[in-house]
C-alpha atoms as a PDB file:
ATOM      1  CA  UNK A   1     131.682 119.351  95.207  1.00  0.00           C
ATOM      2  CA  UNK A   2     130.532 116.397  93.429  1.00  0.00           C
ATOM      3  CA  UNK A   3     127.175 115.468  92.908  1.00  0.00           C
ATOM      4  CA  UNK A   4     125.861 112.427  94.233  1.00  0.00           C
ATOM      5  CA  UNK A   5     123.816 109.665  92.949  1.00  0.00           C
ATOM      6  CA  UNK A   6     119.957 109.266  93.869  1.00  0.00           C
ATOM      7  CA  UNK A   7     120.318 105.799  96.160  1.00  0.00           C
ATOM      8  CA  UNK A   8     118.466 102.393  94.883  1.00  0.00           C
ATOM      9  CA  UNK A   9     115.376 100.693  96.760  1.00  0.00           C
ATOM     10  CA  UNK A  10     117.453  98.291  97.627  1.00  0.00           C
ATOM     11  CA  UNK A  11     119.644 100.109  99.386  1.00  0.00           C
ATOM     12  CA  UNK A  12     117.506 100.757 102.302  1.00  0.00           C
ATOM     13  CA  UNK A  13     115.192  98.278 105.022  1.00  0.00           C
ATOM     14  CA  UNK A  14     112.781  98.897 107.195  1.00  0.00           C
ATOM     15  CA  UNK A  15     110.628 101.679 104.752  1.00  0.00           C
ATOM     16  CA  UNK A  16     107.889 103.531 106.305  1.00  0.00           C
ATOM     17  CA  UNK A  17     104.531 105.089 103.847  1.00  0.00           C
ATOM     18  CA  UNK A  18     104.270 108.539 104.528  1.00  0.00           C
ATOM     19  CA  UNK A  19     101.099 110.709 102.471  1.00  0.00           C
ATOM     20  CA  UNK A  20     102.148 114.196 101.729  1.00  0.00           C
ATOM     21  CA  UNK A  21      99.685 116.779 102.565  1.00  0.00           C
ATOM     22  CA  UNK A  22      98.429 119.808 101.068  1.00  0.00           C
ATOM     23  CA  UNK A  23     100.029 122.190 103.578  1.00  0.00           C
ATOM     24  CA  UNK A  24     103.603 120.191 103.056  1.00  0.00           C
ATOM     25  CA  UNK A  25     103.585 121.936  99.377  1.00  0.00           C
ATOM     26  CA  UNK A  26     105.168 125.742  99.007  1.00  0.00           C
ATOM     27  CA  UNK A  27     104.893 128.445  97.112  1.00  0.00           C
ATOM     28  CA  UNK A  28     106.497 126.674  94.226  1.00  0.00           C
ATOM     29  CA  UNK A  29     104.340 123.670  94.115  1.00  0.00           C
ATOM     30  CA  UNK A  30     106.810 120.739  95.800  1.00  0.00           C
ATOM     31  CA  UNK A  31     107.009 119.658  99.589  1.00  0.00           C
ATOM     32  CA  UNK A  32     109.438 122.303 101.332  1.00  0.00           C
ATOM     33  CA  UNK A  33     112.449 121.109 102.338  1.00  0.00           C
ATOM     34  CA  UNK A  34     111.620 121.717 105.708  1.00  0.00           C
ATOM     35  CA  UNK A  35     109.279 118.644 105.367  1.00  0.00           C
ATOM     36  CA  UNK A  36     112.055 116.072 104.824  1.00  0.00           C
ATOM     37  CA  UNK A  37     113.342 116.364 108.121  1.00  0.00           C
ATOM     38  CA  UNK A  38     110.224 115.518 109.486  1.00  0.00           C
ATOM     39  CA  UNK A  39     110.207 112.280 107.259  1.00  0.00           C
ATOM     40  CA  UNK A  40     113.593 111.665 108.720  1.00  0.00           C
ATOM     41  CA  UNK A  41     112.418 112.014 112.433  1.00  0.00           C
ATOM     42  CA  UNK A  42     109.416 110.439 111.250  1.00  0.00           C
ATOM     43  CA  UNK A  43     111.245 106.879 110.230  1.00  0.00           C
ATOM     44  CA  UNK A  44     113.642 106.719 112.484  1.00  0.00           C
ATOM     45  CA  UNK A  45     111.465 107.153 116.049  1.00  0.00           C
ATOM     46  CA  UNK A  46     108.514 104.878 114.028  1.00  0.00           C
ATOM     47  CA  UNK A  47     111.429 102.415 114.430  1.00  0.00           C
ATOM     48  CA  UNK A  48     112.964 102.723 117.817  1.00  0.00           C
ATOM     49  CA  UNK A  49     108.986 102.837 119.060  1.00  0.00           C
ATOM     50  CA  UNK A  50     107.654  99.776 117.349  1.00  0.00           C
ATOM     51  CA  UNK A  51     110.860  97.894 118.698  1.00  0.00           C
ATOM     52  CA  UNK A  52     110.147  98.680 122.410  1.00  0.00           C
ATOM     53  CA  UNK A  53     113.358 100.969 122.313  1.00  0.00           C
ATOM     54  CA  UNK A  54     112.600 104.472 122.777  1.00  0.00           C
ATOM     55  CA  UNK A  55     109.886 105.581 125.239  1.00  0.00           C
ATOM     56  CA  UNK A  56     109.489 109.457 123.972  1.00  0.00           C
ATOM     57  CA  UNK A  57     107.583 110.550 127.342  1.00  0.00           C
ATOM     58  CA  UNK A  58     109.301 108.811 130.388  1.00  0.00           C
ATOM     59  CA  UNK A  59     112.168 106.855 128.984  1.00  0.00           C
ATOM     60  CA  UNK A  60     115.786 107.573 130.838  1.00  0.00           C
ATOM     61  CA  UNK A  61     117.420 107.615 127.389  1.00  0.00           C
ATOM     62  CA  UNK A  62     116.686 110.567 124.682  1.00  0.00           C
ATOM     63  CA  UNK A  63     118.417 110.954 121.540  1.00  0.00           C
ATOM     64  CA  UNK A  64     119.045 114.304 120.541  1.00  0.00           C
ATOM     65  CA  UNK A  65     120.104 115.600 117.028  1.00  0.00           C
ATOM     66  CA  UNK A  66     123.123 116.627 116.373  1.00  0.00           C
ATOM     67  CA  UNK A  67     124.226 116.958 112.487  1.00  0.00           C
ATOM     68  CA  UNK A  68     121.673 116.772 110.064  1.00  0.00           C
ATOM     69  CA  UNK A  69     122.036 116.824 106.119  1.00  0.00           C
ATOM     70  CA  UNK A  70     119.631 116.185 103.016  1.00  0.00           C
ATOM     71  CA  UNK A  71     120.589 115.829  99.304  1.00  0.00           C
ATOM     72  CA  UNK A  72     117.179 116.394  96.858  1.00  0.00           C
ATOM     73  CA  UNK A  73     117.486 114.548  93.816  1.00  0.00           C
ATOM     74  CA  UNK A  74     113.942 115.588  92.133  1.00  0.00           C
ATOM     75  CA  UNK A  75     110.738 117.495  93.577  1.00  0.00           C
ATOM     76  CA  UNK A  76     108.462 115.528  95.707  1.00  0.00           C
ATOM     77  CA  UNK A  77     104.202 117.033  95.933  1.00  0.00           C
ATOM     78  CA  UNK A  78     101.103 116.830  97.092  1.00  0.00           C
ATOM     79  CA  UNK A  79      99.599 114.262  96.393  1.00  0.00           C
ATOM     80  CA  UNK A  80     102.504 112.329  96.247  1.00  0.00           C
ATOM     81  CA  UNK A  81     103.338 109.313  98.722  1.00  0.00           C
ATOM     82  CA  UNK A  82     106.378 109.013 100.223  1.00  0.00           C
ATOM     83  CA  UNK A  83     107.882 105.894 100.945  1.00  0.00           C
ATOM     84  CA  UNK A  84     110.899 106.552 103.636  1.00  0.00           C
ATOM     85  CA  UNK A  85     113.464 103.953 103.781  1.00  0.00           C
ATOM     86  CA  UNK A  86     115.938 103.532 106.842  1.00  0.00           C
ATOM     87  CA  UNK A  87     119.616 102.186 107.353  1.00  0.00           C
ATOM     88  CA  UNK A  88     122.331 102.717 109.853  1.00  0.00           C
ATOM     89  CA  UNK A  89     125.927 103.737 108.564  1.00  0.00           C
ATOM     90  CA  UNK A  90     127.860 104.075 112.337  1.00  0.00           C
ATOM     91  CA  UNK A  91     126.498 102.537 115.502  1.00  0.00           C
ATOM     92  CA  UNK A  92     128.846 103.851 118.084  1.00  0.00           C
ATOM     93  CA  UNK A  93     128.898 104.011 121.659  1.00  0.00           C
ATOM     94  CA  UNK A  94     126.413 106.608 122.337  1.00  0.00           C
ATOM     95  CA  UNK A  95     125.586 107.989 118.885  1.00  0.00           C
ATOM     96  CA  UNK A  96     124.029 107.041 115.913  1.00  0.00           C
ATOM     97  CA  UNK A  97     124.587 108.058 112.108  1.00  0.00           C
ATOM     98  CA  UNK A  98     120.968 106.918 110.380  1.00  0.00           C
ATOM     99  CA  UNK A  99     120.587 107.426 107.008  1.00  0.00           C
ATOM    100  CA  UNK A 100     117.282 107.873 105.130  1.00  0.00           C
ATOM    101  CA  UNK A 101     116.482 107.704 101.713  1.00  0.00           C
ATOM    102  CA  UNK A 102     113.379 109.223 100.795  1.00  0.00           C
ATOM    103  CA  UNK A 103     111.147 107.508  97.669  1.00  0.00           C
ATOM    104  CA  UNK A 104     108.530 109.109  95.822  1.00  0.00           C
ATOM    105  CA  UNK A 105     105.227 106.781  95.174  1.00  0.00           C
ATOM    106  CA  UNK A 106     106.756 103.570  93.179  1.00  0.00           C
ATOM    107  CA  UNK A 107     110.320 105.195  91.724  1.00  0.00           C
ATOM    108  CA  UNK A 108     112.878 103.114  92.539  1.00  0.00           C
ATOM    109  CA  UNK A 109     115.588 105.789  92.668  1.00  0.00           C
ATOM    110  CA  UNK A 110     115.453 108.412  95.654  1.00  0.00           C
ATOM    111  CA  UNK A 111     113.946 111.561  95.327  1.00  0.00           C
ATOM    112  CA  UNK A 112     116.231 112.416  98.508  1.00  0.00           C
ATOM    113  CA  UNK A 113     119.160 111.457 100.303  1.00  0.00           C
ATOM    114  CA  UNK A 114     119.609 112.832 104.325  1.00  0.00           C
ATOM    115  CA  UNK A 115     121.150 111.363 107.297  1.00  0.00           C
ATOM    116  CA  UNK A 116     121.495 112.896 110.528  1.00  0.00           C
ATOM    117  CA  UNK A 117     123.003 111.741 114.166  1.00  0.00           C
ATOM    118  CA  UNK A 118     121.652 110.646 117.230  1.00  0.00           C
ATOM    119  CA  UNK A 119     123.580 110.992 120.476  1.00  0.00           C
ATOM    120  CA  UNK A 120     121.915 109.432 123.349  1.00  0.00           C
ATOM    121  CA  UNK A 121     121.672 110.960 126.924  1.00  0.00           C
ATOM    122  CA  UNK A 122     120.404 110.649 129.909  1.00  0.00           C
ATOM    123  CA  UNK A 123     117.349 112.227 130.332  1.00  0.00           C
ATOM    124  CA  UNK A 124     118.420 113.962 133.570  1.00  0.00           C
ATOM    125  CA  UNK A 125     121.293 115.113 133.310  1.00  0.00           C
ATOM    126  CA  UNK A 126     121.723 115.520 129.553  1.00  0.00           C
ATOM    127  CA  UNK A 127     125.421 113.683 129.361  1.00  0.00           C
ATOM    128  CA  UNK A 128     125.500 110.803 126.732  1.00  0.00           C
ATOM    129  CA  UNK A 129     124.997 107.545 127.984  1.00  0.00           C
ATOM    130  CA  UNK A 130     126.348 103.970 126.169  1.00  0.00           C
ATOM    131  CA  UNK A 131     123.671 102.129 124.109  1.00  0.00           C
ATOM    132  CA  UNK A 132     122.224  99.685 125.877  1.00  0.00           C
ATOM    133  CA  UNK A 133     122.422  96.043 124.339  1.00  0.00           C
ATOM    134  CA  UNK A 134     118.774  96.040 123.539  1.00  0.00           C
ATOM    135  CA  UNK A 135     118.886  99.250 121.912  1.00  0.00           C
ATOM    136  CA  UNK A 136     122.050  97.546 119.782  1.00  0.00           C
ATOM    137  CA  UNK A 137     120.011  94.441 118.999  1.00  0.00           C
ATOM    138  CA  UNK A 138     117.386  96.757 117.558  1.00  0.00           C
ATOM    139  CA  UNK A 139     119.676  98.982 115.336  1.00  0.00           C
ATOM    140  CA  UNK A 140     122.123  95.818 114.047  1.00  0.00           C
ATOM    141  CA  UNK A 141     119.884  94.783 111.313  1.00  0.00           C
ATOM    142  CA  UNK A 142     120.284  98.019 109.267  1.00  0.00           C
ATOM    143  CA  UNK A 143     123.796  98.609 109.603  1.00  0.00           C
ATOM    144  CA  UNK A 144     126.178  97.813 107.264  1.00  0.00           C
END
């Protein structure tokens, strides 16, 4: 397998500030890796909230996870603050590849790499449902 290359700044809009906490730290003195997948939620649903696109308790529409994936580059700790920076790489009928790149304090280079996919269902009846054009309109600036 070949290793990949920590991502740029650059290569990411919206970012999100995130503080690490002292429980986020393990046994060997970084955040667990557990704790990046939060940051990934974290971005992404920040988004889809502040844009008036996701309603988490009674909106029709969920998005639930279904492939996940993180790269580290280089240990992240408490007190460290993480800056977690959002793009979309597929926007496609019902699903959503976001990727997430995560930055520690002022480094320019990522500390991690993850993605993961969104499809979107119906709240009800759990069957994937098309993006709605709002929903599209929201996403379209951080594709590509």
């Amino acid at each position: 397998m070949t290793r990949l290359a920590p991502d740029r700044r650059a290569d990411y809009r919206p970012f999100l500030v995130i503080s690490t906490r002292w429980m986020d730290n393990d046994v060997y003195g970084h955040v667990n890796n557990v704790v990046y997948y939060s940051y990934f939620d974290t971005v992404v649903n920040q988004y889809l909230v502040e844009r008036g696109v996701l309603d988490i308790d009674h909106g029709a529409v969920i998005g639930l996870v279904v492939e996940t994936r993180c790269h580290y580059f280089r240990p992240i700790a408490f007190p460290d603050v993480v800056h977690a920076g959002l793009r979309v790489a597929r926007l496609g009928n019902s699903s959503v590849r976001y990727e997430i790149g995560i930055f520690r304090n002022d480094e320019m280079r990522a500390a991690a790499r993850g993605h993961f996919v969104h499809v979107y269902v119906d709240r009800a009846s759990n069957r994937p449902t098309p993006l709605s054009a709002q929903f599209r309109a929201a996403l379209e600036p951080l594709a590509g």
